[in-house]
Protein backbone atom coordinates (compact mmCIF):
# COMPACT_ATOMS: atom_id res chain seq x y z
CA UNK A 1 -60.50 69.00 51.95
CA UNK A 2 -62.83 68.16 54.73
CA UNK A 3 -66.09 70.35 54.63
CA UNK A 4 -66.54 69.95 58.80
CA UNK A 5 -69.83 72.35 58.39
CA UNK A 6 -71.23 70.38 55.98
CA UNK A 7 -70.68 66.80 57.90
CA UNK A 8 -72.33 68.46 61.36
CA UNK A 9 -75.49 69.64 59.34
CA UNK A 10 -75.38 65.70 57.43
CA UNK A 11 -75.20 63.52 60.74
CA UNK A 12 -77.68 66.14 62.53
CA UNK A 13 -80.19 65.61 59.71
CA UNK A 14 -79.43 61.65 59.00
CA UNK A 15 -79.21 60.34 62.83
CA UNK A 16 -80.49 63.28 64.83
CA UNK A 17 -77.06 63.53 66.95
CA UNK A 18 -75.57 67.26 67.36
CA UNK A 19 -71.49 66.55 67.00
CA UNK A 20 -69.15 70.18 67.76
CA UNK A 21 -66.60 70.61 65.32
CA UNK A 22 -63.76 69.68 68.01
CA UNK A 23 -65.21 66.40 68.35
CA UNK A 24 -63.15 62.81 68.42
CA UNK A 25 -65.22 61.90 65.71
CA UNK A 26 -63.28 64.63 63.26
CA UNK A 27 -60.14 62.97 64.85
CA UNK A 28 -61.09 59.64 63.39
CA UNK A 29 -62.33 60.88 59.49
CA UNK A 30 -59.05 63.24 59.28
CA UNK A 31 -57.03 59.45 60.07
CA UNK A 32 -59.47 57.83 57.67
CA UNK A 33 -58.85 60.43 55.13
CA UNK A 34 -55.21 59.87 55.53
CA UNK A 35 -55.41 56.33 55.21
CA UNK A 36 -57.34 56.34 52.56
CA UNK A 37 -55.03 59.05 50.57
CA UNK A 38 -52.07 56.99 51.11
CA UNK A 39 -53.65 53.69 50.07
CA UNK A 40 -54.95 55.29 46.51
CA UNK A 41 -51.28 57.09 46.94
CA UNK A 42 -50.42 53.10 46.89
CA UNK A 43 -52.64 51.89 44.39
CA UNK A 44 -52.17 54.15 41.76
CA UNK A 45 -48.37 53.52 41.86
CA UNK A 46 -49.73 49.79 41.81
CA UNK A 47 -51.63 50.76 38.53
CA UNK A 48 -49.01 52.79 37.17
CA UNK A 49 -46.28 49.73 37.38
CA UNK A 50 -49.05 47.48 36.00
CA UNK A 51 -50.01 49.65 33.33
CA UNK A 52 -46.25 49.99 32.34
CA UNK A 53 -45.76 46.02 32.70
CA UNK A 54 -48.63 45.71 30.31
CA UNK A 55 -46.69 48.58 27.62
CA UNK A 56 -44.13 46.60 27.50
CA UNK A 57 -45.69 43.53 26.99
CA UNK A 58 -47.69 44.31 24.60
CA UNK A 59 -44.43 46.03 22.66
CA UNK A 60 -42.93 42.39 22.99
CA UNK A 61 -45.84 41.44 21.66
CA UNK A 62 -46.17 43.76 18.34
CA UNK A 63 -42.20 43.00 17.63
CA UNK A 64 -43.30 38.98 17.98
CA UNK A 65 -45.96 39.56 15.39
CA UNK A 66 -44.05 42.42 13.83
CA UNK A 67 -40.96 39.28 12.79
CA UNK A 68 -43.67 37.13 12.43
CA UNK A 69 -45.28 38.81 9.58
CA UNK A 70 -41.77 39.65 7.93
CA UNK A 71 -41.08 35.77 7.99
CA UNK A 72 -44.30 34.97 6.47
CA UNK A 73 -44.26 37.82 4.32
CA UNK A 74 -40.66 36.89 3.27
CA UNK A 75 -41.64 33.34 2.66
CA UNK A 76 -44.38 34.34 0.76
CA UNK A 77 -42.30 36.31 -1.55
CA UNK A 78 -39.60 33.21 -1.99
CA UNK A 79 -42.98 31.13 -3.25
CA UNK A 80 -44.26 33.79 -5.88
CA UNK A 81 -40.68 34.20 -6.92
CA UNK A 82 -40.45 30.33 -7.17
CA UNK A 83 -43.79 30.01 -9.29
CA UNK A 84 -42.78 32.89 -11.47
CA UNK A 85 -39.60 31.51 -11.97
CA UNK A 86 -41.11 27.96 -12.71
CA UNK A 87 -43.84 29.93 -15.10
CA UNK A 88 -40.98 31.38 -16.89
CA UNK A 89 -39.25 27.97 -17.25
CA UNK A 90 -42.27 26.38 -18.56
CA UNK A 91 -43.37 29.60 -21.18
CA UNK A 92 -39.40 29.42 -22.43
CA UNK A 93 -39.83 25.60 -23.40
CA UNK A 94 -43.38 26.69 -25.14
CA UNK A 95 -41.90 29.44 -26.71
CA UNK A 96 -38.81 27.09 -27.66
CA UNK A 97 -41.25 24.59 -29.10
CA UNK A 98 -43.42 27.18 -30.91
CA UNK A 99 -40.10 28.85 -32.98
CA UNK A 100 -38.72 25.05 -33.76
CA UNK A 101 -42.90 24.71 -35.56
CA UNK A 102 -42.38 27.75 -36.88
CA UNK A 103 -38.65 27.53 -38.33
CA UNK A 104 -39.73 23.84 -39.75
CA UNK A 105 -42.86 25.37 -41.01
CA UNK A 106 -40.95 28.00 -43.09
CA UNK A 107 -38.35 25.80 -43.72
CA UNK A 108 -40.67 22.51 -45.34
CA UNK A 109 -42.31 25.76 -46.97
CA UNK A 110 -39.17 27.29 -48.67
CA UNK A 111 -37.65 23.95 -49.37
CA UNK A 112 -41.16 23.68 -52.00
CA UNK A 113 -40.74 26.77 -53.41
CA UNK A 114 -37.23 26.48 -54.18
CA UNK A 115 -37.70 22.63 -55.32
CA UNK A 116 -40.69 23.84 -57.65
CA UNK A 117 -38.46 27.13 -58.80
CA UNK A 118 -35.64 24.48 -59.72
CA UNK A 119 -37.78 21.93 -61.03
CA UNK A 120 -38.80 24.98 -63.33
CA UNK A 121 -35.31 25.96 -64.01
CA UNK A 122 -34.64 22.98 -65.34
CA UNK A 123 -37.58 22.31 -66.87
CA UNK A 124 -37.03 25.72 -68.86
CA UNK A 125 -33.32 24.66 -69.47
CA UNK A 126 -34.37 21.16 -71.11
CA UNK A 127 -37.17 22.82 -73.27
CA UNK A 128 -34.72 25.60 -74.16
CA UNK A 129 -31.58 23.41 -74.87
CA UNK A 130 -33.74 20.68 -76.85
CA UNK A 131 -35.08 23.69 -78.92
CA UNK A 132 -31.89 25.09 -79.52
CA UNK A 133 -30.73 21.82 -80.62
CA UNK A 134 -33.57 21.40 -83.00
CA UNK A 135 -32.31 24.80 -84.41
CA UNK A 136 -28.95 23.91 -84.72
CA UNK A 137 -29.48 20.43 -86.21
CA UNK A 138 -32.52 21.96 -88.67
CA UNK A 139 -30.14 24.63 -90.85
């Protein structure tokens, strides 16, 4: 509120004037004061409706970026899955190449032994059925 003691004592000492307290002059601050209470009244709800202008803008903003960043981050996800699934491809037809080596490695492997086990088989057989024969032929 208005200190009216404390204004006399001010404009006595600052401009050597003595001013009552039923003065005009009190007239014109008390209108001043009102003025200028209803123009911050005004300003503030100014502010305020600013303020909540710039809330909500900013909100439209963070949902923007918020689907923004889901696209990307979903797009992102598509391309890993993509070069994983492309990876995968590739490592099956290494892996597909690797077990053919292997199976014709074994198999060029076993298909020796079991030539060179027949081959002795039937080396054995000739030997044994030539000797037998010698027997049979000798008594």
């Amino acid at each position: 509120m208005l200190d009216t003691q404390r204004l006399i004592a001010e404009i006595a000492e600052r401009h050597h004037v003595r001013v009552e307290p039923d003065d005009p002059v009190f007239i014109v601050v008390t209108v001043n004061q009102h003025v200028m209470e209803d123009t911050v009244r005004e300003m503030l709800k100014a502010m305020e409706a600013t303020l909540a202008r710039f809330d909500a803008s900013v909100e439209r903003a963070e949902n923007r970026a918020g689907r923004i960043l889901a696209q990307s981050v979903k797009e992102s996800g598509e391309g890993i899955r993509r070069a994983v699934h492309e990876d995968i491809g590739a490592a099956s037809v290494k892996a597909n190449e690797l077990v053919r080596a292997i199976h014709k490695a074994h198999g060029e492997r076993a298909l020796r032994l079991w030539a060179g086990v027949a081959l002795l088989c039937a080396t054995v057989l000739c030997v044994g059925c030539f000797w037998l024969g010698r027997l049979t032929v000798l008594r």
